[in-house]
Protein backbone atom coordinates (compact mmCIF):
# COMPACT_ATOMS: atom_id res chain seq x y z
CA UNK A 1 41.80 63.27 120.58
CA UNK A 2 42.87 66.45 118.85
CA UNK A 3 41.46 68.39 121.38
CA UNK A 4 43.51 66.63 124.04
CA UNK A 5 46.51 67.52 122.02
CA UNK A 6 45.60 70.89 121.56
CA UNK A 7 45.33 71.39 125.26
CA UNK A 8 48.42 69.71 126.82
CA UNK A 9 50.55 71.39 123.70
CA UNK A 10 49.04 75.11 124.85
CA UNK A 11 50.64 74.44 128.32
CA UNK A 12 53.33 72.53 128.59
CA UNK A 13 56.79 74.01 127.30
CA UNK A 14 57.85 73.06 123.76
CA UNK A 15 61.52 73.96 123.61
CA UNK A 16 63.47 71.81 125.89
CA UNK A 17 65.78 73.46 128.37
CA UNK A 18 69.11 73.68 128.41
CA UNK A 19 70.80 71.39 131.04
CA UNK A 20 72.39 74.39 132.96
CA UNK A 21 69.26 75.45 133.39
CA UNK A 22 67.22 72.53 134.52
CA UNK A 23 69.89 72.20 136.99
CA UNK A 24 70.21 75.96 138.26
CA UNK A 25 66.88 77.60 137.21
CA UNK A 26 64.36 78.53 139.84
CA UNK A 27 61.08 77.69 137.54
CA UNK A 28 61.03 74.20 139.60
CA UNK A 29 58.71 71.97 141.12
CA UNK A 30 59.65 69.37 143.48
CA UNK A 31 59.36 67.72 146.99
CA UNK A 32 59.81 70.88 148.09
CA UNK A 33 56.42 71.73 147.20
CA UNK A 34 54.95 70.00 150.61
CA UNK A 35 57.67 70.56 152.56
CA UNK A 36 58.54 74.34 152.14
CA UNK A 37 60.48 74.59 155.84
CA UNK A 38 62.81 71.76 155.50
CA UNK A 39 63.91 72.19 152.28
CA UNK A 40 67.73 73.03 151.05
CA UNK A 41 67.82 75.40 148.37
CA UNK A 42 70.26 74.09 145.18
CA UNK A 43 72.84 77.22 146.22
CA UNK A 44 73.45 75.59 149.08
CA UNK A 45 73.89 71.53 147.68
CA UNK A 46 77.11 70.71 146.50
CA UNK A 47 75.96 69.28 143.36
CA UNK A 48 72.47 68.65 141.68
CA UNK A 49 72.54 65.18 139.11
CA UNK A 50 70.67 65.74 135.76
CA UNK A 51 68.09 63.48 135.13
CA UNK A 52 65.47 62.43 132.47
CA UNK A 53 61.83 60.77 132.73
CA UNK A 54 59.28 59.95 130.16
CA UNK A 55 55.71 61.08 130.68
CA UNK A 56 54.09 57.91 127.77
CA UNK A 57 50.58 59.58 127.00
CA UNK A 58 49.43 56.14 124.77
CA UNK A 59 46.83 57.15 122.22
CA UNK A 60 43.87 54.45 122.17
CA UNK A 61 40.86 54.60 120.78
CA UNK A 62 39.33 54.36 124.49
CA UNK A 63 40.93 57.37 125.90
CA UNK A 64 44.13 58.47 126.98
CA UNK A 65 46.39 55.71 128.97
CA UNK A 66 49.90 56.77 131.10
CA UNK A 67 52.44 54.03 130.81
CA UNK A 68 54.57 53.17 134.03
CA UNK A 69 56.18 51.25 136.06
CA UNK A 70 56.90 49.37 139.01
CA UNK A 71 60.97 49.27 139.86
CA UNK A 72 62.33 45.88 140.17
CA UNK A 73 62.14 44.97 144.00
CA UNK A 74 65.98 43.95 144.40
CA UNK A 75 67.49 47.54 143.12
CA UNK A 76 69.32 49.36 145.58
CA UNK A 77 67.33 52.65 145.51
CA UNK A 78 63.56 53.32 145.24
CA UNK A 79 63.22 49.09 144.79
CA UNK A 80 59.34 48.82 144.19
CA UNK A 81 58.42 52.32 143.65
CA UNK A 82 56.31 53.48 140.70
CA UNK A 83 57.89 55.52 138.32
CA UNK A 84 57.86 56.52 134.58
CA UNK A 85 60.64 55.30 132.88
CA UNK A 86 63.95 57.04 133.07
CA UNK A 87 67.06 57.65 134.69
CA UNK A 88 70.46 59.97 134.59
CA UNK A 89 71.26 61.93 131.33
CA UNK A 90 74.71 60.65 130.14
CA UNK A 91 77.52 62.97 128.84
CA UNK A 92 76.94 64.52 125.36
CA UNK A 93 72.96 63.53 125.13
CA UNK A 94 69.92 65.57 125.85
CA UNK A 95 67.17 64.77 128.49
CA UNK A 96 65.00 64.01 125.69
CA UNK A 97 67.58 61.40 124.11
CA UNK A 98 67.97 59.87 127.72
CA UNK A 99 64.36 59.56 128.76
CA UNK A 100 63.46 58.10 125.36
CA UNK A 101 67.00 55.68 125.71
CA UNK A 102 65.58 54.35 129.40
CA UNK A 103 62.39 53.92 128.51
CA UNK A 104 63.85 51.38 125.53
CA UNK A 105 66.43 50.58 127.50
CA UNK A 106 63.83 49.53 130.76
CA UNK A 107 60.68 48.20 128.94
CA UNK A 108 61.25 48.08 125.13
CA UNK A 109 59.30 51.20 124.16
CA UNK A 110 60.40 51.81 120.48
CA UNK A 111 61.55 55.21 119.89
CA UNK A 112 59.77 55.61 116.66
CA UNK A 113 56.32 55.24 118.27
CA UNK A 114 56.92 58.53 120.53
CA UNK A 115 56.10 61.94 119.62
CA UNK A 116 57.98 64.53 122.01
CA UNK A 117 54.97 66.99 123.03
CA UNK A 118 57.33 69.10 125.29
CA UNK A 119 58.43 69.62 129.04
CA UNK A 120 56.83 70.05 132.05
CA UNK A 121 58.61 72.14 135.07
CA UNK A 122 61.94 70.61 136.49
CA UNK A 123 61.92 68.44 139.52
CA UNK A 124 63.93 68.52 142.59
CA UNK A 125 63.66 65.41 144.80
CA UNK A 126 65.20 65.10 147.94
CA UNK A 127 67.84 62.91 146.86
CA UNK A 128 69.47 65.39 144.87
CA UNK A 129 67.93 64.51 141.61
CA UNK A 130 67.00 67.46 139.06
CA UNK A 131 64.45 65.55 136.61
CA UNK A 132 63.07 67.01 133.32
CA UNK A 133 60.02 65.37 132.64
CA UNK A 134 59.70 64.78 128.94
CA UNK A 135 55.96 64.36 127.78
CA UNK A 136 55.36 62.35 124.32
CA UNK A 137 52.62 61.15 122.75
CA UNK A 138 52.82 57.45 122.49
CA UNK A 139 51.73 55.12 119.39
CA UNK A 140 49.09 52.02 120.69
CA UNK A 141 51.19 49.60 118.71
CA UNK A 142 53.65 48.34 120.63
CA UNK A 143 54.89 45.46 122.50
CA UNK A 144 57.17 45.82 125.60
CA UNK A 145 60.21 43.98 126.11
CA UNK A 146 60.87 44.47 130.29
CA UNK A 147 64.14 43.98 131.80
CA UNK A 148 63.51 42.21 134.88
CA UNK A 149 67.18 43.90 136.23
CA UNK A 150 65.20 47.22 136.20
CA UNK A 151 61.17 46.60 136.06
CA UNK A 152 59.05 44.46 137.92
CA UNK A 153 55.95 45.57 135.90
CA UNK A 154 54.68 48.09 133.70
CA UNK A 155 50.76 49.61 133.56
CA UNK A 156 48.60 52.03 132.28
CA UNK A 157 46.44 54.13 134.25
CA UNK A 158 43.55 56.21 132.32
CA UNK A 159 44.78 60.10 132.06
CA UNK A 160 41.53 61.43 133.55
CA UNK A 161 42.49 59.41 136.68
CA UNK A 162 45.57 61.23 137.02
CA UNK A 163 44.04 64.25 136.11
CA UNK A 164 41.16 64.28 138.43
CA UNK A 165 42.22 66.45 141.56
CA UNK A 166 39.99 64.16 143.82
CA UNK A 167 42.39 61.51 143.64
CA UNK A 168 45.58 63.98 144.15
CA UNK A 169 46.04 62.97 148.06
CA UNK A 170 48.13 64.21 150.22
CA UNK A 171 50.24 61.34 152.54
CA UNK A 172 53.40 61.69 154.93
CA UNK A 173 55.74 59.68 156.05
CA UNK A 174 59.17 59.67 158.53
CA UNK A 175 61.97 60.17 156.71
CA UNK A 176 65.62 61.10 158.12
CA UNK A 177 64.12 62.02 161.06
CA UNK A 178 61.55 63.94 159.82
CA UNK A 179 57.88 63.91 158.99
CA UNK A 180 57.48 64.74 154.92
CA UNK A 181 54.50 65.15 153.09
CA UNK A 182 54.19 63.99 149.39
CA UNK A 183 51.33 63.27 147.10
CA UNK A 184 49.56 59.92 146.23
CA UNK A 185 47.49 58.63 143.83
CA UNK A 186 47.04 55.07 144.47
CA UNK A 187 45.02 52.99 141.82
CA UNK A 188 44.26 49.65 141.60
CA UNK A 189 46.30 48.42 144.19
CA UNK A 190 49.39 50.73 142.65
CA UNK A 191 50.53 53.44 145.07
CA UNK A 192 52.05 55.94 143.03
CA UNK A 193 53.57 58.55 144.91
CA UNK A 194 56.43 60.83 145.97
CA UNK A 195 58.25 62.26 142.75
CA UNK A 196 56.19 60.49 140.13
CA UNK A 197 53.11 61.57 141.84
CA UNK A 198 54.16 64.97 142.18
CA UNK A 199 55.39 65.22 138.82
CA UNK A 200 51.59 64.45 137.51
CA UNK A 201 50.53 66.86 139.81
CA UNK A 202 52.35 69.19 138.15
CA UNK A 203 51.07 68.40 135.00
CA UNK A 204 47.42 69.12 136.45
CA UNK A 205 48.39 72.46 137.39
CA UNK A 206 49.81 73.53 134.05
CA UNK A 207 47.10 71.70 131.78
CA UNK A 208 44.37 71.34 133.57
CA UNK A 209 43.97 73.64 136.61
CA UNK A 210 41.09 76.07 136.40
């Protein structure tokens, strides 16, 4: 286990950016990354929105486990999609503060059992979105409380899944008009994909990579 540690803590970032530059910076990963030609550069958007996601690496004695979730079907954007837990930072608190507030907030995850490990790279969706995913090392002992208004259902899937670049696919789909690639990496009848996918593929390249 301490190896594991070791090796995500030697590659992710462990100062958390400022907000300015999560928004504005150029270090940035994002759906983008597939779709190079189509994309609009943030100089040319009128506005970017600040948000905050929790990467949950839960500590069991079996391995390493990623917590997420499935969004409740009846929400008005990205209804059903797989996603970590988080959402938009709020005025005067940090993305750390507002990924660990959602993920209370959308499944009962108790503060006190996370550990922030650090950031990975920013993430620009399509939709505007500028997400700072906030990796923490997660306590087994927990129960989750889900709010139905916001989760359908929440699962783990084993890190070296994620991790394994075999299952890093590579899917497209219409959208606007357009045809946009994104990643995938469905398991167990989850299809994770699109910015959560892409954000653990980001992860890969940073920790795991050769």
């Amino acid at each position: 286990m301490n190896a594991y540690r070791e090796k995500i803590l030697g590659a992710i970032d462990r100062d958390m950016p400022p907000a300015d530059i999560v928004l504005n910076g150029v270090k940035t990963r994002g759906d983008h990354d597939l779709n190079p030609d189509e994309w609009v550069e943030p100089s040319e958007r009128k506005s970017l929105r600040l948000a905050a996601v929790l990467v949950p690496l839960i500590e069991r004695g079996e391995g390493v486990f990623v917590l997420l979730t499935r969004r409740a079907d009846h929400l008005n954007s990205h209804s059903g999609q797989v996603a970590f837990p988080g959402g938009k930072v709020e005025e005067g608190e940090t993305a750390a503060q507002a990924a660990l507030r959602e993920a209370e907030e959308e499944v009962g995850l108790d503060p006190s059992l996370v550990e922030i490990a650090g950031f990975l790279d920013p993430y620009e969706t399509g939709t505007g979105f500028r997400i700072l995913p906030v990796v923490g090392f997660v306590k087994p002992d927990f129960t989750l409380k889900i709010d139905p208004n916001e989760v359908a259902e929440a699962f783990e899937v084993p890190l070296s899944f994620l991790m394994n670049p075999d299952h890093h696919e590579r899917h497209s789909i219409m959208w606007r008009g357009k045809r946009r690639a994104y990643y995938a990496m469905p398991y167990e009848g989850h299809y994770i994909w699109g910015a959560t996918a892409g954000m653990l593929k980001n992860m890969y390249d940073r920790v795991y990579a050769p």
